[in-house]
Protein backbone atom coordinates (compact mmCIF):
# COMPACT_ATOMS: atom_id res chain seq x y z
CA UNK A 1 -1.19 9.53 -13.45
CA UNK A 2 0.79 7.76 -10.99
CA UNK A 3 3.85 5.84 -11.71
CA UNK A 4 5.86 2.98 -10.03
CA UNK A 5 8.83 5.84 -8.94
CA UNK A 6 6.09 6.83 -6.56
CA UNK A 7 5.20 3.39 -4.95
CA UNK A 8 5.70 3.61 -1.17
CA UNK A 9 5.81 0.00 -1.29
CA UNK A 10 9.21 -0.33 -3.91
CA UNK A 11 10.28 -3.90 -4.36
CA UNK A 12 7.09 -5.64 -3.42
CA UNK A 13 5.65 -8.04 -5.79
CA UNK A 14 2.30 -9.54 -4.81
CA UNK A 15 2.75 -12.45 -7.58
CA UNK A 16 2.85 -15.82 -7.11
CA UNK A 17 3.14 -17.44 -10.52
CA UNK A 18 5.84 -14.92 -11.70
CA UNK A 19 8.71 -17.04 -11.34
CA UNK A 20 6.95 -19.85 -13.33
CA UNK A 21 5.98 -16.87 -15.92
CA UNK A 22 10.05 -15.43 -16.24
CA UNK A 23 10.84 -18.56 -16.11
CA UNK A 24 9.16 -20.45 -18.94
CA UNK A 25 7.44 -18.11 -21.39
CA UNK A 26 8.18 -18.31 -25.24
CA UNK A 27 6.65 -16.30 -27.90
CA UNK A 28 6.12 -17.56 -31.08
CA UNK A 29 8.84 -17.68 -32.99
CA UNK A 30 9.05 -14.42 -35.47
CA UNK A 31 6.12 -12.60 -33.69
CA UNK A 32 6.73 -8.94 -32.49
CA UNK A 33 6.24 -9.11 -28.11
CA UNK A 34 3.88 -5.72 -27.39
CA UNK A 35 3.98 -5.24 -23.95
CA UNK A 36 3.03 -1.47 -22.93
CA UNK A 37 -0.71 -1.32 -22.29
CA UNK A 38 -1.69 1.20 -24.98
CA UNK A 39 -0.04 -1.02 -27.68
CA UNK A 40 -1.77 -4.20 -26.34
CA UNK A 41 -5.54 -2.71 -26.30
CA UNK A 42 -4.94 -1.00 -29.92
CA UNK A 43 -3.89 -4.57 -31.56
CA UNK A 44 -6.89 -6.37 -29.71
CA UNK A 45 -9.01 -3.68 -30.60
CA UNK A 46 -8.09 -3.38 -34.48
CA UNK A 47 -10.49 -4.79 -36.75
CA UNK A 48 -7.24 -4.98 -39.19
CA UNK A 49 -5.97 -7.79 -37.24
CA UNK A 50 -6.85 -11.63 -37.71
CA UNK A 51 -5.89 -13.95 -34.97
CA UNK A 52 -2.76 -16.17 -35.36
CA UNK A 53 -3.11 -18.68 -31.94
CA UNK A 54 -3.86 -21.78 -35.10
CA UNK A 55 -1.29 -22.64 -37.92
CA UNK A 56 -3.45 -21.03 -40.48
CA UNK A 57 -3.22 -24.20 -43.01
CA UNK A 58 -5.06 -25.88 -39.94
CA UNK A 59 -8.17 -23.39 -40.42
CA UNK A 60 -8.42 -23.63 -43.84
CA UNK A 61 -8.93 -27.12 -44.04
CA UNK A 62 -11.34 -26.85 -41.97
CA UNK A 63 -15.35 -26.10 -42.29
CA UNK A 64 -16.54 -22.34 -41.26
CA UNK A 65 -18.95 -23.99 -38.75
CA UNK A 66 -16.37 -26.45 -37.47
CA UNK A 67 -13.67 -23.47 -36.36
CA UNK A 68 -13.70 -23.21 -32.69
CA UNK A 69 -15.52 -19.57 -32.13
CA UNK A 70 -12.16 -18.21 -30.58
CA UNK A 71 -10.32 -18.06 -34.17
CA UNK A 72 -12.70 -16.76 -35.91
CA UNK A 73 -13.14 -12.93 -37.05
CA UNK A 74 -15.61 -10.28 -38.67
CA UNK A 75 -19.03 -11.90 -39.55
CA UNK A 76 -18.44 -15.50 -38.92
CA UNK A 77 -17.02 -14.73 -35.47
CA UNK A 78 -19.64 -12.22 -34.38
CA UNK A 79 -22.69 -15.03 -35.87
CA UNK A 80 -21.53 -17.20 -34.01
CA UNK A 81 -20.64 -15.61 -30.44
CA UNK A 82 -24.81 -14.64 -30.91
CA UNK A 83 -25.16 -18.39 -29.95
CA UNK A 84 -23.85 -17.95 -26.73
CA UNK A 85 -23.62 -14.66 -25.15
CA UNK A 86 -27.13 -13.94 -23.83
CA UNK A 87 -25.86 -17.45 -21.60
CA UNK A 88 -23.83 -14.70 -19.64
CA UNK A 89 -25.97 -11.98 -19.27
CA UNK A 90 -26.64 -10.82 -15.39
CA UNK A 91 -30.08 -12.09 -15.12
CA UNK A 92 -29.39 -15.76 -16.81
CA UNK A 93 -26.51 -15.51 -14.19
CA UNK A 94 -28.42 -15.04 -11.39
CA UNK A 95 -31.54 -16.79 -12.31
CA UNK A 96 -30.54 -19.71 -13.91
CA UNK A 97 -26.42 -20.58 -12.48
CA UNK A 98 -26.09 -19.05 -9.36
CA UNK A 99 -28.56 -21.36 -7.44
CA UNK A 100 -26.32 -24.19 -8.78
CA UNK A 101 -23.16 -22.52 -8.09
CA UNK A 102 -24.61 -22.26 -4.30
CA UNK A 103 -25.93 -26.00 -4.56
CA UNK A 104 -22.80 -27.25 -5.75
CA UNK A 105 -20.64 -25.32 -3.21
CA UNK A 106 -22.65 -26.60 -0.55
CA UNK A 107 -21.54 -30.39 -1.81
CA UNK A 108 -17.76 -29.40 -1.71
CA UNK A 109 -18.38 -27.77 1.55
CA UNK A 110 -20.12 -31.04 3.10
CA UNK A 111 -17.17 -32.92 1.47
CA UNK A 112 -14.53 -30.27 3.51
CA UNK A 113 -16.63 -31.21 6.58
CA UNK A 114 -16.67 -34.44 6.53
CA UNK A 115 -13.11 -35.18 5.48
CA UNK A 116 -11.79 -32.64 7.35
CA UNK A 117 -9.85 -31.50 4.41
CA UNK A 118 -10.20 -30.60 0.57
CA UNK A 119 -8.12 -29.93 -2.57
CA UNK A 120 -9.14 -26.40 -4.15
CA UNK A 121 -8.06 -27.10 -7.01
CA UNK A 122 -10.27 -30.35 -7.58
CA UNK A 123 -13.08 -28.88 -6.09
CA UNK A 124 -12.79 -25.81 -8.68
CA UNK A 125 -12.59 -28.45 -11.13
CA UNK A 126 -16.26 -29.49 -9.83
CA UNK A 127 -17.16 -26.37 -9.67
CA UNK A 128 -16.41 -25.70 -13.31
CA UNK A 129 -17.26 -28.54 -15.06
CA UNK A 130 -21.06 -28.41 -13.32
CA UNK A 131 -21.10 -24.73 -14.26
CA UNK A 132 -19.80 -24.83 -17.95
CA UNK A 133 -21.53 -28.76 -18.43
CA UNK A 134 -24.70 -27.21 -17.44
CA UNK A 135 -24.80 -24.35 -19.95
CA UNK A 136 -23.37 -27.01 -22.50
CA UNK A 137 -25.97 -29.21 -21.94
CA UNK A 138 -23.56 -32.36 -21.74
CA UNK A 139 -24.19 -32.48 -17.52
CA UNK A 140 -27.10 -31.74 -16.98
CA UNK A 141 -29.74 -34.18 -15.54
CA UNK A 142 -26.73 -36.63 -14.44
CA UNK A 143 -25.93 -38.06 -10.78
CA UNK A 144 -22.72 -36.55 -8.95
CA UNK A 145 -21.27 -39.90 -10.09
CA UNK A 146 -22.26 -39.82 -12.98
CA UNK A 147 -20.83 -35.71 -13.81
CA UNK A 148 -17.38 -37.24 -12.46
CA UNK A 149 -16.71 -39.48 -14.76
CA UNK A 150 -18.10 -36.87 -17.25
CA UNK A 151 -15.29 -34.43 -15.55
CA UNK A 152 -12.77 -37.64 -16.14
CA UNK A 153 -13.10 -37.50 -19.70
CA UNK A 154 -13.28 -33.92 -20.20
CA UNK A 155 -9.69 -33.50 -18.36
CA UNK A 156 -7.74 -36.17 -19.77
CA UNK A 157 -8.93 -34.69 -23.18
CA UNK A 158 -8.54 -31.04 -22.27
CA UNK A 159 -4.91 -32.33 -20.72
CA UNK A 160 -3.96 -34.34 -23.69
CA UNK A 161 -1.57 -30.76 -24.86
CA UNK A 162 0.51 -31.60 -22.54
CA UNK A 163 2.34 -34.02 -25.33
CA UNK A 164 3.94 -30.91 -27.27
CA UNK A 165 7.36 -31.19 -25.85
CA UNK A 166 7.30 -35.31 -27.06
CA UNK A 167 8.87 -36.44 -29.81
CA UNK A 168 8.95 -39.67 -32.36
CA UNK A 169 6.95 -42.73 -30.98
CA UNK A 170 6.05 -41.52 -27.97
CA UNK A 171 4.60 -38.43 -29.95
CA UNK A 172 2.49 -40.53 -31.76
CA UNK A 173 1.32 -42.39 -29.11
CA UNK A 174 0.32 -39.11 -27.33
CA UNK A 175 -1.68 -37.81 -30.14
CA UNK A 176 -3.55 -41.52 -30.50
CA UNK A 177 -4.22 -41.64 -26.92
CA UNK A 178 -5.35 -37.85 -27.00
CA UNK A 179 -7.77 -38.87 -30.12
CA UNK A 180 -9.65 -41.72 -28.34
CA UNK A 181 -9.82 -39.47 -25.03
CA UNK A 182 -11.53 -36.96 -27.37
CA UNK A 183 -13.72 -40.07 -29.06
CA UNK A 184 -14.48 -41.25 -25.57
CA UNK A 185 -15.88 -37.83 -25.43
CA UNK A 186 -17.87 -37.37 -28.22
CA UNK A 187 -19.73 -41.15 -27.99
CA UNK A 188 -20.46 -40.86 -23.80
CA UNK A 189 -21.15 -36.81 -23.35
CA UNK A 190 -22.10 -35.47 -26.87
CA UNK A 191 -23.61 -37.45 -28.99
CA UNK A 192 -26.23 -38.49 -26.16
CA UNK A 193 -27.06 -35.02 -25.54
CA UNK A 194 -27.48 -34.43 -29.25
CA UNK A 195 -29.65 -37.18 -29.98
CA UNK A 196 -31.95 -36.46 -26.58
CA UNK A 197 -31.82 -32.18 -27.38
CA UNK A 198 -33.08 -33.38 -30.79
CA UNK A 199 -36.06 -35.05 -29.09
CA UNK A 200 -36.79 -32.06 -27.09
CA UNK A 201 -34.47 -28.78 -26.86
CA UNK A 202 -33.87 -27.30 -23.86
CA UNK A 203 -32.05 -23.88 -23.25
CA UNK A 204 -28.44 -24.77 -23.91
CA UNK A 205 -25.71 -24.42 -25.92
CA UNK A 206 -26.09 -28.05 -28.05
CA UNK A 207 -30.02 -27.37 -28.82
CA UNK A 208 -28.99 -24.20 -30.67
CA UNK A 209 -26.21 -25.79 -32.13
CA UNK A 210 -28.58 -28.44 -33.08
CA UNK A 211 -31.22 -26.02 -34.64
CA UNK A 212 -28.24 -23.74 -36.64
CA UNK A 213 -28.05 -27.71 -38.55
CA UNK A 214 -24.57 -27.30 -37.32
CA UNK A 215 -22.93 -31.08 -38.09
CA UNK A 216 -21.97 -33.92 -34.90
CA UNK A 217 -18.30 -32.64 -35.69
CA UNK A 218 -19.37 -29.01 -35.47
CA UNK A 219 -20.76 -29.33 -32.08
CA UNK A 220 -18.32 -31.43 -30.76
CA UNK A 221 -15.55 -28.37 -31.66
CA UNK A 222 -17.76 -26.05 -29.57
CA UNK A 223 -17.83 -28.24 -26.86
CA UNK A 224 -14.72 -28.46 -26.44
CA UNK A 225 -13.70 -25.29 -26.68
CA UNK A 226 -16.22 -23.84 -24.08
CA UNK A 227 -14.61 -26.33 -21.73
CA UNK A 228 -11.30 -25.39 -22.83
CA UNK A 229 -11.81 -21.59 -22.39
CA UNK A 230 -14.43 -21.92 -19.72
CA UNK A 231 -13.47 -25.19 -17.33
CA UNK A 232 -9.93 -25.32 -17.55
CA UNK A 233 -8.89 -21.43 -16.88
CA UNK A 234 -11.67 -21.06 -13.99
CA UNK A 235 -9.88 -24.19 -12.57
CA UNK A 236 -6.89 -21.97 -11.96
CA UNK A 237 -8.60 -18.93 -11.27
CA UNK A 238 -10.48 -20.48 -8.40
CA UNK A 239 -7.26 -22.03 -7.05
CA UNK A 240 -5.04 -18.54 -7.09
CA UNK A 241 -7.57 -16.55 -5.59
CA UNK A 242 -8.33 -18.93 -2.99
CA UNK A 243 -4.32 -19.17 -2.73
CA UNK A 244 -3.97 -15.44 -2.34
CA UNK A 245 -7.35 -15.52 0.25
CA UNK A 246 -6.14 -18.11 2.44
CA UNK A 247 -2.29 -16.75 2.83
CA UNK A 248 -3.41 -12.79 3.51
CA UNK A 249 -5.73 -12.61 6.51
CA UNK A 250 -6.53 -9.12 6.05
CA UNK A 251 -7.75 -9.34 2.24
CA UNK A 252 -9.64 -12.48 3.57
CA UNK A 253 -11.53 -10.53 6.21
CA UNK A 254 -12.07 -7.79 3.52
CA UNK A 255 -13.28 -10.24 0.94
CA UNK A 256 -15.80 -11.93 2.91
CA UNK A 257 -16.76 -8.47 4.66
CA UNK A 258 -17.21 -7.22 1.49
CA UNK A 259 -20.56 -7.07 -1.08
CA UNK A 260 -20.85 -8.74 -4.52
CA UNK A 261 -19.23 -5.48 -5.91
CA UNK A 262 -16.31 -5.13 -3.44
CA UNK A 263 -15.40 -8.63 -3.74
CA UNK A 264 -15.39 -8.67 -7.68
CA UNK A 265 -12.89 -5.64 -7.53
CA UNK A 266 -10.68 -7.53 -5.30
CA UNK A 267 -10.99 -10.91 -7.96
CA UNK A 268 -10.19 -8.63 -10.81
CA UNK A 269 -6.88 -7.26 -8.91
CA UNK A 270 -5.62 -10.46 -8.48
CA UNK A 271 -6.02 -11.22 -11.99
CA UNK A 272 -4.87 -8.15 -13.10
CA UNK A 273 -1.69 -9.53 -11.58
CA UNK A 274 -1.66 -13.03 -12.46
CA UNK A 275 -3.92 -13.48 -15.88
CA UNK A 276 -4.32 -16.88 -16.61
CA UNK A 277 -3.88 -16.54 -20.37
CA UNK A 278 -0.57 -14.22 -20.76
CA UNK A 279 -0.80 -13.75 -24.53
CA UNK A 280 -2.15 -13.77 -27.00
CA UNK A 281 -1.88 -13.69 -31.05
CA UNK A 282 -3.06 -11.39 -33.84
CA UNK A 283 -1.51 -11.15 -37.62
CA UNK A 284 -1.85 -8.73 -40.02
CA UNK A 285 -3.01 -10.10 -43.09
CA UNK A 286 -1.01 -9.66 -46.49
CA UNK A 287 -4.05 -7.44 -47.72
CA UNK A 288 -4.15 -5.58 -44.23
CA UNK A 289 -3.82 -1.95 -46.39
CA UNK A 290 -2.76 1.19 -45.04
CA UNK A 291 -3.57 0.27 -41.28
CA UNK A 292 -0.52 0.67 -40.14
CA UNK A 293 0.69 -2.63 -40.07
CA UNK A 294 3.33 -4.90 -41.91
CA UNK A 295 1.84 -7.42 -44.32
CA UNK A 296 2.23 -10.88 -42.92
CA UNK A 297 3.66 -9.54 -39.30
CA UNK A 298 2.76 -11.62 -36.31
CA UNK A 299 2.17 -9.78 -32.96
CA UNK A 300 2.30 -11.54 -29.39
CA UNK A 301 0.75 -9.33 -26.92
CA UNK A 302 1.43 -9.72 -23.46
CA UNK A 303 -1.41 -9.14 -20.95
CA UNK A 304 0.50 -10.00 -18.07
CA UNK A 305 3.21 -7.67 -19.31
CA UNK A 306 0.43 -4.76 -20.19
CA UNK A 307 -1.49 -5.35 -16.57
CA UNK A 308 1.66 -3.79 -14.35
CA UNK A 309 2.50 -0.85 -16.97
CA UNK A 310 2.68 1.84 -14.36
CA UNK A 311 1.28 4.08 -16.99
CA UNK A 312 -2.14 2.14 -16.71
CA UNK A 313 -1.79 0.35 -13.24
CA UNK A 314 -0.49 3.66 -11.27
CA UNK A 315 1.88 3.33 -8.50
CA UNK A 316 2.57 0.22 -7.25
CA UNK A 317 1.56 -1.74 -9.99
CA UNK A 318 3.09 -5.40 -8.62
CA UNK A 319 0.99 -4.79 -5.27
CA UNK A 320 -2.05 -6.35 -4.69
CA UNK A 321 -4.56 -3.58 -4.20
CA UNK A 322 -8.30 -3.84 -4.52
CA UNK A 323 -8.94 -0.13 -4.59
CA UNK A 324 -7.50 0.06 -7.65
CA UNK A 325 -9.84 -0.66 -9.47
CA UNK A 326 -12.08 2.29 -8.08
CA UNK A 327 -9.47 4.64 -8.76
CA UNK A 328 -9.28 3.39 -12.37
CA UNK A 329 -12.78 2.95 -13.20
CA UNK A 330 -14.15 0.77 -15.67
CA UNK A 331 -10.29 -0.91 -16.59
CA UNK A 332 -10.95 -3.47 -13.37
CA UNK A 333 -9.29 -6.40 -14.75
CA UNK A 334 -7.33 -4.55 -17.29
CA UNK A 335 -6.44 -7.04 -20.26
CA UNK A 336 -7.31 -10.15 -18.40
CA UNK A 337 -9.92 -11.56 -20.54
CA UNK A 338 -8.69 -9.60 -23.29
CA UNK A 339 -10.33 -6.68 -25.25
CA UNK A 340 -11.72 -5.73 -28.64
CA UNK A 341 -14.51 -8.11 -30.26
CA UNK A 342 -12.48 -11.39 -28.82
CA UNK A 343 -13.04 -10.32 -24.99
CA UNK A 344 -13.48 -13.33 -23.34
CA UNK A 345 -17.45 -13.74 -23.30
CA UNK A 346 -17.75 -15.69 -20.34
CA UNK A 347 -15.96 -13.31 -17.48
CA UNK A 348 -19.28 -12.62 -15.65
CA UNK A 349 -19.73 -16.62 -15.21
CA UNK A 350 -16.22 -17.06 -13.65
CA UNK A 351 -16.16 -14.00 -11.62
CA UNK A 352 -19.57 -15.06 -10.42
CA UNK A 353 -18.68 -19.22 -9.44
CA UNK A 354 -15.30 -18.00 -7.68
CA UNK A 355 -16.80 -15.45 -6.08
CA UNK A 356 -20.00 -17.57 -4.63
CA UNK A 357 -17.51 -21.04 -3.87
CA UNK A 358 -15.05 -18.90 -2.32
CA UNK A 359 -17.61 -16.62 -0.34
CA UNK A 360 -18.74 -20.22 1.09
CA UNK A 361 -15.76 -22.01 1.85
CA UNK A 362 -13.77 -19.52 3.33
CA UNK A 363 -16.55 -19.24 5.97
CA UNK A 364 -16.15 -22.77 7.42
CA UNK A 365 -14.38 -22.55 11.03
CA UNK A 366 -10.95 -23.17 11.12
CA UNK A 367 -9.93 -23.61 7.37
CA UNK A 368 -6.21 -23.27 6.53
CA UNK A 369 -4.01 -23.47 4.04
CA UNK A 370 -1.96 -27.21 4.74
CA UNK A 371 0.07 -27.26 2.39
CA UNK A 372 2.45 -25.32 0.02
CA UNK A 373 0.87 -25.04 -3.89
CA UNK A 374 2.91 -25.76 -6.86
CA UNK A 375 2.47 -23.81 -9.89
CA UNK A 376 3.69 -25.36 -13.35
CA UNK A 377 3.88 -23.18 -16.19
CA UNK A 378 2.63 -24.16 -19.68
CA UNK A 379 3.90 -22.42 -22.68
CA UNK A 380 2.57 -23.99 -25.51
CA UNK A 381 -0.83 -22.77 -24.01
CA UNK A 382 0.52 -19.38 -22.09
CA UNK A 383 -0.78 -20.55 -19.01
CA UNK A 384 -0.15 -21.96 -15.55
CA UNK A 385 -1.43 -25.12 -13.95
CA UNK A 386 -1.64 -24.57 -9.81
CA UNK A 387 -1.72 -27.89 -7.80
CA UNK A 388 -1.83 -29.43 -4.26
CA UNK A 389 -4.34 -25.88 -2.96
CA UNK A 390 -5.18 -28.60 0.27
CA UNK A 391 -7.05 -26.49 2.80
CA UNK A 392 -8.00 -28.16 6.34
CA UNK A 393 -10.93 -27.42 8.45
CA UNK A 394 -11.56 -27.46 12.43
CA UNK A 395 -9.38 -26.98 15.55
């Protein structure tokens, strides 16, 4: 195997949320950072191993149904991914999203034309929201008017995190604003859709929600967690790939030169660099046995840390090279929508909606990057928030 001594290209670093990364990460406190790539795949792959992203007296007072899927484990988590993953599979992909990723890129595109300029990273929000409200069943049906202000509420409640680092009064007053945001919610977007999928299901997420007997609360946890895990990370995702796209001519002209397969590889190598969820958490419980683990030990492990191990990655692991992934087979993304039995569900559906909005836009003469993006990082969540991705259009 290659390693990074070996990299022609020493000192280059392809990154552009790094800084942010260095910069503000924090694990939790007490938790044991793994950060090789062999140690990161065997805790996300041991069935030993419970997550530990929720304060655990915050699960238990909760109802099995009412956990968000994403913190659950064994039986309960694998009955309950059943109600979604066949949502994913290639041919619902292609059949069933694909025309309305194209029909909904053609919209931002006329908007790019028209204005003569466009922010990515609203239009990704679009992009998502029509995607992941679709297979929700809360957008679909509605006017373009009608899915923003659906989009509206869904951000300021998916944004309402952002009050971690307040404090007395104005902590309080975060966490009531955040509740009616989430109320606001549940009365205009969910409970409509439940009362009309109780009428007459349709193929989505709420009718089978709705025919499990699952409870209003139940399906409003689901909800939001599919837009949590599926709106708000594709949001970035579309916005640093377009980033990297518009800066680097060359992979430009490759991507768009390039077939569904080709283009994939080069979305998973910029991911493999910049994963938009940079840990994650798993505990050994106190009855964990003779697995090899401490009783009661917490364990943050560090994609972003495990993507660039030159003992996985090969040379030149900070370097933005879409060949790897041929020369490393099936690893593509490496840890980037994690691994074991918690592996992000919905990859194909983002891979798919950046690929098809990006394959569009970048096509329309003259568009440029205008301005310089910021990137914010967000610990609490592991994450970074990119803003101001304004493109231009034209001579």
């Amino acid at each position: 195997m290659a390693t990074a001594a070996q990299c022609p290209f020493e000192g280059r670093d392809d990154r552009k949320t790094a800084a942010a990364f260095e910069h503000g990460v924090q694990y939790k406190p007490g938790s044991e950072v793994v950060r090789d790539f062999d140690g990161v795949k065997t805790i996300l792959r041991s069935n030993a191993l419970v997550q530990d992203a929720l304060d655990a007296a915050v699960v238990k007072r909760m109802a099995p149904d009412e956990i968000p899927l994403i913190f659950l484990d064994g039986k309960l988590h694998r009955d309950r991914r059943k109600q979604i993953t066949d949502f994913f599979m290639p041919r619902a992909i292609q059949e069933k999203y694909e025309p309305l990723m194209r029909r909904t890129a053609d919209v931002l595109i006329d908007d790019l034309r028209r204005n003569g300029r466009l922010r990515i990273d609203e239009a990704s929000w679009q992009m998502a929201v029509t995607l992941v409200g679709e297979l929700i069943g809360v957008t679909r049906g509605k006017s373009r008017a009608r899915m923003r202000k659906t989009a509206r509420r869904i951000e300021r409640f998916l944004y309402r995190t952002h009050f971690h680092h307040l404090t007395g009064w104005r902590l309080k007053l975060a966490k009531t604003r955040g509740a009616l945001y989430v109320l606001d919610f549940l009365v205009r977007d969910v409970r409509p859709t439940v009362r009309a999928r109780r009428k007459a299901p349709q193929d989505d997420v709420i009718s089978r929600l709705i025919a499990e007997r699952y409870s209003e609360k139940a399906i409003l946890i689901d909800c939001m967690t599919l837009c949590g895990a599926g709106m708000q990370t594709t949001r970035e995702f579309i916005s640093l790939v377009a980033w990297h796209l518009l800066e680097n001519e060359e992979l430009r002209a490759q991507f768009l030169a390039g077939d569904g397969v080709e283009q994939t590889a080069i979305l998973e190598e910029i991911l493999r660099l910049e994963p938009i969820v940079s840990t994650l958490y798993r505990r050994a419980p106190e009855d964990v046995g003779d697995a090899g683990y401490e009783p009661g030990r917490s364990y943050a492990v560090s994609l972003r840390h495990a993507n660039v191990d030159a003992k996985a990655a090969g040379a030149c692991p900070f370097q933005l090279d879409p060949s790897r992934k041929a020369r490393m087979g099936d690893q593509g993304g490496f840890m980037s929508f994690g691994n074991g039995m918690h592996r992000c569900p919905g990859s194909p559906l983002a891979l798919n909606e950046t690929r098809v909005l990006l394959d569009m836009l970048l096509r329309v003469p003259g568009i440029r990057l205008a301005s310089e993006p910021t990137v914010k990082w967000v610990p609490h969540l592991a994450t970074f928030e990119i803003e101001n991705v304004l493109v231009t259009c034209g001579s």
